[in-house]
C-alpha atoms as a PDB file:
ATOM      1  CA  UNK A   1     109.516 128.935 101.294  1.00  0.00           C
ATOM      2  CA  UNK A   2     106.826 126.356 100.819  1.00  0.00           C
ATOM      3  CA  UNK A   3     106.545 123.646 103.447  1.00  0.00           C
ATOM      4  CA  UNK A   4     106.728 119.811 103.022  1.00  0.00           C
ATOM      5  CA  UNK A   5     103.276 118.342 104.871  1.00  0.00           C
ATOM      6  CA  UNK A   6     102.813 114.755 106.006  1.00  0.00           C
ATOM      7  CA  UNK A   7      99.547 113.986 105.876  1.00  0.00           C
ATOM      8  CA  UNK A   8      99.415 110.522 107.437  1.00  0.00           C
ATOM      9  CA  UNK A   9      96.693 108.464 109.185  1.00  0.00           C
ATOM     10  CA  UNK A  10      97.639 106.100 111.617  1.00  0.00           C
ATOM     11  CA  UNK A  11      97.148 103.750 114.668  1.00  0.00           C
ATOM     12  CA  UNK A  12      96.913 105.205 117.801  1.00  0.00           C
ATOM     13  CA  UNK A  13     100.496 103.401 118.528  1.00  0.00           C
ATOM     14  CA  UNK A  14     101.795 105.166 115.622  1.00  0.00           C
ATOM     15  CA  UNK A  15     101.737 102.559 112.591  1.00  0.00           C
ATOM     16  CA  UNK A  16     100.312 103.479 109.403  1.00  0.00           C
ATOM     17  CA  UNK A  17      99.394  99.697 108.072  1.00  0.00           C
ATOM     18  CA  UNK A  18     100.042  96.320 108.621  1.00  0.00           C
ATOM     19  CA  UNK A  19     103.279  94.991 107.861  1.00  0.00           C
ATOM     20  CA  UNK A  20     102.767  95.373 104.110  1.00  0.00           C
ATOM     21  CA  UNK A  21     101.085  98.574 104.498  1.00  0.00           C
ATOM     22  CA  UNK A  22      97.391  97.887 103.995  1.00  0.00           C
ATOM     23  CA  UNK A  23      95.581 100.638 106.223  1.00  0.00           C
ATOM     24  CA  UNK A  24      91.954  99.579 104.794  1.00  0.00           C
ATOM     25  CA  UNK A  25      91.287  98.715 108.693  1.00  0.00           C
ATOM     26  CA  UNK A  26      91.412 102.456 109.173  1.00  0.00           C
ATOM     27  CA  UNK A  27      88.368 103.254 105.809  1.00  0.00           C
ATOM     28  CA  UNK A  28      85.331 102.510 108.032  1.00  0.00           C
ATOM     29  CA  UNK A  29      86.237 105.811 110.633  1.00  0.00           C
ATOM     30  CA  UNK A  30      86.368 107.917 107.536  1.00  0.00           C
ATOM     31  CA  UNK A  31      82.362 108.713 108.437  1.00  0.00           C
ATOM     32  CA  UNK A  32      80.515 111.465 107.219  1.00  0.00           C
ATOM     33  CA  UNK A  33      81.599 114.040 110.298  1.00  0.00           C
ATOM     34  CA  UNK A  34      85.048 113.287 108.973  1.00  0.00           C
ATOM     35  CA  UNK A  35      85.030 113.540 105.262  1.00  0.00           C
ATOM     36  CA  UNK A  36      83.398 116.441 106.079  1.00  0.00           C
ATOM     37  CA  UNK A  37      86.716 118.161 107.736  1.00  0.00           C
ATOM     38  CA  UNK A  38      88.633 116.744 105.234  1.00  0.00           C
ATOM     39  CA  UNK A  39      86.996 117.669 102.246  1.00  0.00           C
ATOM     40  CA  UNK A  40      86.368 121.717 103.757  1.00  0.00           C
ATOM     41  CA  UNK A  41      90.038 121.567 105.090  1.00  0.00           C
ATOM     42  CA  UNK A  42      92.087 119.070 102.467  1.00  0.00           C
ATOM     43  CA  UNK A  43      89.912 118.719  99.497  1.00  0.00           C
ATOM     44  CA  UNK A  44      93.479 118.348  97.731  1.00  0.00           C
ATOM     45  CA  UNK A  45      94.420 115.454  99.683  1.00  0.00           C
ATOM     46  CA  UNK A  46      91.558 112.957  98.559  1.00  0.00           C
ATOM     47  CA  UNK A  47      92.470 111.294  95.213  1.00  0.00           C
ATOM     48  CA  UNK A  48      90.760 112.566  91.985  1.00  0.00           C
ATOM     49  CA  UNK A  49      88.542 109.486  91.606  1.00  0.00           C
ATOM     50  CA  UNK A  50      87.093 109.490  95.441  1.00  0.00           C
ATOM     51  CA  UNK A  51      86.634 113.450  94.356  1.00  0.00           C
ATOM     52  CA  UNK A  52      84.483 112.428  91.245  1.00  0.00           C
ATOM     53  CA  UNK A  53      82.542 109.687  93.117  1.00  0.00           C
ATOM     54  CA  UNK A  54      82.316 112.296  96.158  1.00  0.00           C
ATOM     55  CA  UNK A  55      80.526 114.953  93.675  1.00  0.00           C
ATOM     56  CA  UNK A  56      83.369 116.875  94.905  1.00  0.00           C
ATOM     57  CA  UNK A  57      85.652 117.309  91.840  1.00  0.00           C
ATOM     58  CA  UNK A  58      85.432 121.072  91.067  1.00  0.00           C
ATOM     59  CA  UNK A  59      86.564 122.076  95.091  1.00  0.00           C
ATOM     60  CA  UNK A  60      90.105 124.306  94.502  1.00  0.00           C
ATOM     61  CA  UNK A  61      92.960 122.815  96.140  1.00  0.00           C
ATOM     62  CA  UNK A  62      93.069 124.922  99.468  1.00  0.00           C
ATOM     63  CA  UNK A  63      96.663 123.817 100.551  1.00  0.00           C
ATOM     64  CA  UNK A  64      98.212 122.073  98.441  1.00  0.00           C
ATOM     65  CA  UNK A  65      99.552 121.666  94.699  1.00  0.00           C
ATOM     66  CA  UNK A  66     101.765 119.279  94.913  1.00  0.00           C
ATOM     67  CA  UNK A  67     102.354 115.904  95.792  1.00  0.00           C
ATOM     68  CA  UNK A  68     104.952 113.385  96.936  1.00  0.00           C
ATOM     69  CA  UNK A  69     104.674 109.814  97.388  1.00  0.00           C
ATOM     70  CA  UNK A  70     106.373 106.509  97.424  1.00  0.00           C
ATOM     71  CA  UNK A  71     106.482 103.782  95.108  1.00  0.00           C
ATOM     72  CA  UNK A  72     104.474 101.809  97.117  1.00  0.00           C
ATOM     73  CA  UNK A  73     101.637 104.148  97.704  1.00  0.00           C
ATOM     74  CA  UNK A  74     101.538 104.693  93.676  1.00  0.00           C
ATOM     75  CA  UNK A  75     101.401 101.227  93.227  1.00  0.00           C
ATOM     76  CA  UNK A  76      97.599 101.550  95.246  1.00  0.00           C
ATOM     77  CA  UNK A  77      96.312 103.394  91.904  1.00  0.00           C
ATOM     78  CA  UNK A  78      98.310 101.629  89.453  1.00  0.00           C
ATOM     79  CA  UNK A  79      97.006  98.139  90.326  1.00  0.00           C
ATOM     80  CA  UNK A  80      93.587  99.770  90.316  1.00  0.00           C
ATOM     81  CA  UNK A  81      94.436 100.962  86.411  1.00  0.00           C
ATOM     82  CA  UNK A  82      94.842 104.393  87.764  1.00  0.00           C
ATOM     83  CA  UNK A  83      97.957 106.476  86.718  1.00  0.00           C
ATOM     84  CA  UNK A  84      97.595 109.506  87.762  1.00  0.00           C
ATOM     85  CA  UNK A  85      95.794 109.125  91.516  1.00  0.00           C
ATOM     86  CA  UNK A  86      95.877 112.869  91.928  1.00  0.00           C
ATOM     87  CA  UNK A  87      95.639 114.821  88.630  1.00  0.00           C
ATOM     88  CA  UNK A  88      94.529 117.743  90.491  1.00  0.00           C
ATOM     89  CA  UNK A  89      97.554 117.650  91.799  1.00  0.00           C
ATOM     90  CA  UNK A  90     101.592 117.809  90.351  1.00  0.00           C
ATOM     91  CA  UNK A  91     102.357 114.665  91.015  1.00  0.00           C
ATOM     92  CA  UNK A  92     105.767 113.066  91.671  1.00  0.00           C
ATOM     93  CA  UNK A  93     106.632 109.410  92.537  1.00  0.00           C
ATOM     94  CA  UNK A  94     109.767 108.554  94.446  1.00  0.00           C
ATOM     95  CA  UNK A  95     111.286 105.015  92.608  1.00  0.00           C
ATOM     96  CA  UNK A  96     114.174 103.688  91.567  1.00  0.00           C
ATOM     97  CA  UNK A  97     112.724 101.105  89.614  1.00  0.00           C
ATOM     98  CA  UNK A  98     109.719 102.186  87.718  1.00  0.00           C
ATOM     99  CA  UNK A  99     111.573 103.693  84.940  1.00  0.00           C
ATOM    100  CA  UNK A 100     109.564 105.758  82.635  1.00  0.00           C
ATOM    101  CA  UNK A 101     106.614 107.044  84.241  1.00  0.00           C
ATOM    102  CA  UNK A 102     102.911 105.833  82.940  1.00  0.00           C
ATOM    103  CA  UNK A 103     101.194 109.039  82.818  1.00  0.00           C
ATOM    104  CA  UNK A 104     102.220 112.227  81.461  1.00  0.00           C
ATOM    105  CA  UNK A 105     100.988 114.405  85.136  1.00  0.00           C
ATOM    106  CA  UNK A 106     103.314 111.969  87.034  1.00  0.00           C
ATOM    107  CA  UNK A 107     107.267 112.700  87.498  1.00  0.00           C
ATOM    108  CA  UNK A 108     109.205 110.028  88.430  1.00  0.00           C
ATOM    109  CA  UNK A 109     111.905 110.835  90.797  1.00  0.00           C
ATOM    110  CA  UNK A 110     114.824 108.416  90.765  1.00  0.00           C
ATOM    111  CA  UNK A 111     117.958 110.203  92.406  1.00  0.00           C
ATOM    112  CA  UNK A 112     118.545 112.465  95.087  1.00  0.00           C
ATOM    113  CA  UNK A 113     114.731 112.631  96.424  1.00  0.00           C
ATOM    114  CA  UNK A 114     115.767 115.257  98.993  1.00  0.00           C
ATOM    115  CA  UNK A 115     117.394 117.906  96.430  1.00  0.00           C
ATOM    116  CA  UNK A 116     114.121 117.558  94.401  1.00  0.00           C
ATOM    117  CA  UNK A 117     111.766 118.522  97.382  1.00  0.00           C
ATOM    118  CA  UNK A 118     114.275 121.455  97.900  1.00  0.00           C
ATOM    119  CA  UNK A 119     113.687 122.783  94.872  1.00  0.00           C
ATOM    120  CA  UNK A 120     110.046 122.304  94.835  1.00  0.00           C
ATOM    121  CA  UNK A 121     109.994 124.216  98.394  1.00  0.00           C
ATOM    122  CA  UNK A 122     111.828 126.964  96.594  1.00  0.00           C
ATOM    123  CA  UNK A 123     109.532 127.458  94.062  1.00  0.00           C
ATOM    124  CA  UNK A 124     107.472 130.420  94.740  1.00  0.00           C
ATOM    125  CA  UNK A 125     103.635 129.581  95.414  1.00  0.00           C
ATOM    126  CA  UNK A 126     100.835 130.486  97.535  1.00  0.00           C
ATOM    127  CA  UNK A 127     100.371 126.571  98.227  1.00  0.00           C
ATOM    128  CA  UNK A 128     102.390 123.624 100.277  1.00  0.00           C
ATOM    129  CA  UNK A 129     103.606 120.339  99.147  1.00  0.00           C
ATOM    130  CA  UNK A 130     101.815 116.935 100.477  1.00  0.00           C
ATOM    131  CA  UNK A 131     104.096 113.866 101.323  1.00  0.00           C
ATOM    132  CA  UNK A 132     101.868 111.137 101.012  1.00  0.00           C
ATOM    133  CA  UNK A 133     103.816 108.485 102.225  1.00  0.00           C
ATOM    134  CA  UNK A 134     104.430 105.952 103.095  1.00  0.00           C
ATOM    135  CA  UNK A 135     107.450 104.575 105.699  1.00  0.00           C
ATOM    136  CA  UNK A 136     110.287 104.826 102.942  1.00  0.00           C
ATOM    137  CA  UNK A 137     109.746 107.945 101.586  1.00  0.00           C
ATOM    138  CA  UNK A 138     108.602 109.472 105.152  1.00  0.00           C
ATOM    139  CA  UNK A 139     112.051 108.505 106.431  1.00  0.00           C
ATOM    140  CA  UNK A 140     113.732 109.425 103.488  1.00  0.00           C
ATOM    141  CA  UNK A 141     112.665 113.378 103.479  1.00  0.00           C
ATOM    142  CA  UNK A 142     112.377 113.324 107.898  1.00  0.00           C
ATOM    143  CA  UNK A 143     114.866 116.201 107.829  1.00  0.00           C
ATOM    144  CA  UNK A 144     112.933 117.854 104.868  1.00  0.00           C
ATOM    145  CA  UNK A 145     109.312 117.492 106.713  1.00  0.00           C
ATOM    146  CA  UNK A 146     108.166 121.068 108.236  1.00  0.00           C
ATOM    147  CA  UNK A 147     104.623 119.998 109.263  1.00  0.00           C
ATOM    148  CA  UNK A 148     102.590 117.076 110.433  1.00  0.00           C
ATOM    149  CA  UNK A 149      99.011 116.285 109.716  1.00  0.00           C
ATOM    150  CA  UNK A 150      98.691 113.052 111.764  1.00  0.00           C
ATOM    151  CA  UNK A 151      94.863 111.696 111.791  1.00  0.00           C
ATOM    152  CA  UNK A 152      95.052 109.076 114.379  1.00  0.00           C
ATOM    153  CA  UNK A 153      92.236 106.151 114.598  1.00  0.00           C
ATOM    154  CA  UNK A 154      91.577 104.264 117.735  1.00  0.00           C
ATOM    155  CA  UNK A 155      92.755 101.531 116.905  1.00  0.00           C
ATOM    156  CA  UNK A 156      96.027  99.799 118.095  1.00  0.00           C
ATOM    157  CA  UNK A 157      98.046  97.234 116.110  1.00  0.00           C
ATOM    158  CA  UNK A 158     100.855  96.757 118.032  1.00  0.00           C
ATOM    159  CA  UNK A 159     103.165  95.950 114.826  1.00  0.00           C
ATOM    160  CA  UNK A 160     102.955  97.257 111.342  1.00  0.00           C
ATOM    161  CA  UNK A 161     103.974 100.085 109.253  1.00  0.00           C
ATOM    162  CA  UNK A 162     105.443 102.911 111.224  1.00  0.00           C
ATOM    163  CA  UNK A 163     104.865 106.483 110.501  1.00  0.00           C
ATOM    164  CA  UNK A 164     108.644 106.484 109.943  1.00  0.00           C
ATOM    165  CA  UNK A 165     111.172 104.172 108.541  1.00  0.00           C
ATOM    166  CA  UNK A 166     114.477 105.458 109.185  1.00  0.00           C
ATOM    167  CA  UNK A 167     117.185 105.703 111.713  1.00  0.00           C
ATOM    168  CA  UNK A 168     116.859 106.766 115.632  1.00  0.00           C
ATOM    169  CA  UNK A 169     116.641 110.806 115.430  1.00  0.00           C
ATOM    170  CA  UNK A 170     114.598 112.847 117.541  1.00  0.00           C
ATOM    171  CA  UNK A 171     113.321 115.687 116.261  1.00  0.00           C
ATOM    172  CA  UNK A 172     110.572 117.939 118.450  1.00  0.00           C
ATOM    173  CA  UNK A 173     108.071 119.715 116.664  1.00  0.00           C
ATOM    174  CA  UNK A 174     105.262 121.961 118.348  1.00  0.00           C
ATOM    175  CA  UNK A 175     101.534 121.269 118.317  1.00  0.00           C
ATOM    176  CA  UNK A 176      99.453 123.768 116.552  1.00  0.00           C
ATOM    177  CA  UNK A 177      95.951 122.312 116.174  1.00  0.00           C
ATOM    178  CA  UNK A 178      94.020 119.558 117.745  1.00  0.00           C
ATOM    179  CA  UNK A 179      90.662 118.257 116.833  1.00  0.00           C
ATOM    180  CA  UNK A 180      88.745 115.303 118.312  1.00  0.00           C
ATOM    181  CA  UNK A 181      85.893 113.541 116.300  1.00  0.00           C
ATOM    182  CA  UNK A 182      82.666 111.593 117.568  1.00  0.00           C
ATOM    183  CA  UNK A 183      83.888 108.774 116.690  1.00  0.00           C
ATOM    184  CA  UNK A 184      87.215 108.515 118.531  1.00  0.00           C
ATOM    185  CA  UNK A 185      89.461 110.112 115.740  1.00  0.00           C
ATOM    186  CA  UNK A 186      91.525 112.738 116.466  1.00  0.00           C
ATOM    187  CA  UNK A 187      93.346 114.916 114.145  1.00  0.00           C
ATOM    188  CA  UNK A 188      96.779 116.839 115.091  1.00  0.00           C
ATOM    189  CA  UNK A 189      99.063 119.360 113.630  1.00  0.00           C
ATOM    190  CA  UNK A 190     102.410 119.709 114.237  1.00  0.00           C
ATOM    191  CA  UNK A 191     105.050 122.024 113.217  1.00  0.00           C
ATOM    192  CA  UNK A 192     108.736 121.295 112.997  1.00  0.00           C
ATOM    193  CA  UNK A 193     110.652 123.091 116.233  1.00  0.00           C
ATOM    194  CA  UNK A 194     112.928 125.233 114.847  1.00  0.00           C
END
């Protein structure tokens, strides 16, 4: 069974962009230490453009091949002209409203979100799924989530975005990995508590 991943970076207070989501606050901590985890650890999860301008386009996906995101987060490459963010990637899009997708590498997922990550965690593959996010989508698939990639900034906002937006439901998951950065990041695995 493949496992869902949310791969989020947030506040240290938990919120993953101001109210409407912008996190470009957060782009200046990306430094070269970093990019340099993510890119040997999650090469996958940086977007096929940043790849090309990176010089990093022809690193094989090491966790992941394929992706989840929210309507929201889509609409980040789509106002750039971008319709397929992560064409390294199968991509889906979680909407309701976008109707026909722009881009033949992009599935658009209208109904019953959570039966369609079932199925993709069915599949049989040597590689994970990545929920991008954001809030929506992250609360939508909470029970579906098995892991937790949480890069946290140090930063506080005190009101924003939250990792989450769904109901009250704890759920206790069990830290695997922990890795602190020079420059006050710190990035944490967790794995859902079964």
């Amino acid at each position: 069974m493949r496992k869902l991943t949310y791969f989020i970076a947030c506040s240290i207070d938990g919120f993953i962009g101001d109210p409407e989501g912008d996190a470009s606050y957060m782009y200046p901590f990306v430094d070269e230490e970093l990019l340099g985890h993510l890119t040997s650890e999650y090469p996958e999860t940086i977007p096929t453009h940043g790849r090309r301008q990176l010089g990093i386009d022809d690193l094989p996906n090491k966790r992941f091949d394929t992706i989840v995101q929210g309507r929201a987060s889509y609409d980040l490459a789509l106002k750039e002209g971008i319709t397929s963010p992560y064409a390294h990637l199968r991509e889906y899009v979680a909407s309701r409203t976008l109707g026909e997708s722009p881009d033949p590498n992009v599935e658009i997922v209208a109904d019953d979100l959570a039966g369609r990550v079932r199925a993709l965690k069915a599949e049989d593959s040597a590689y994970d799924i990545y929920l991008c996010g954001g809030a929506q989508i992250a609360g939508a698939l909470a029970d579906e989530i098995d892991e937790l990639v949480i890069k946290t900034y140090p930063v506080v906002q005190r009101s924003g975005m939250p990792m989450f937006a769904s109901a009250f439901s704890p759920t206790e998951f069990t830290l695997e990995s922990l890795r602190g950065f020079g420059n006050g990041v710190v990035v944490r695995t967790y794995g859902r508590k079964h």
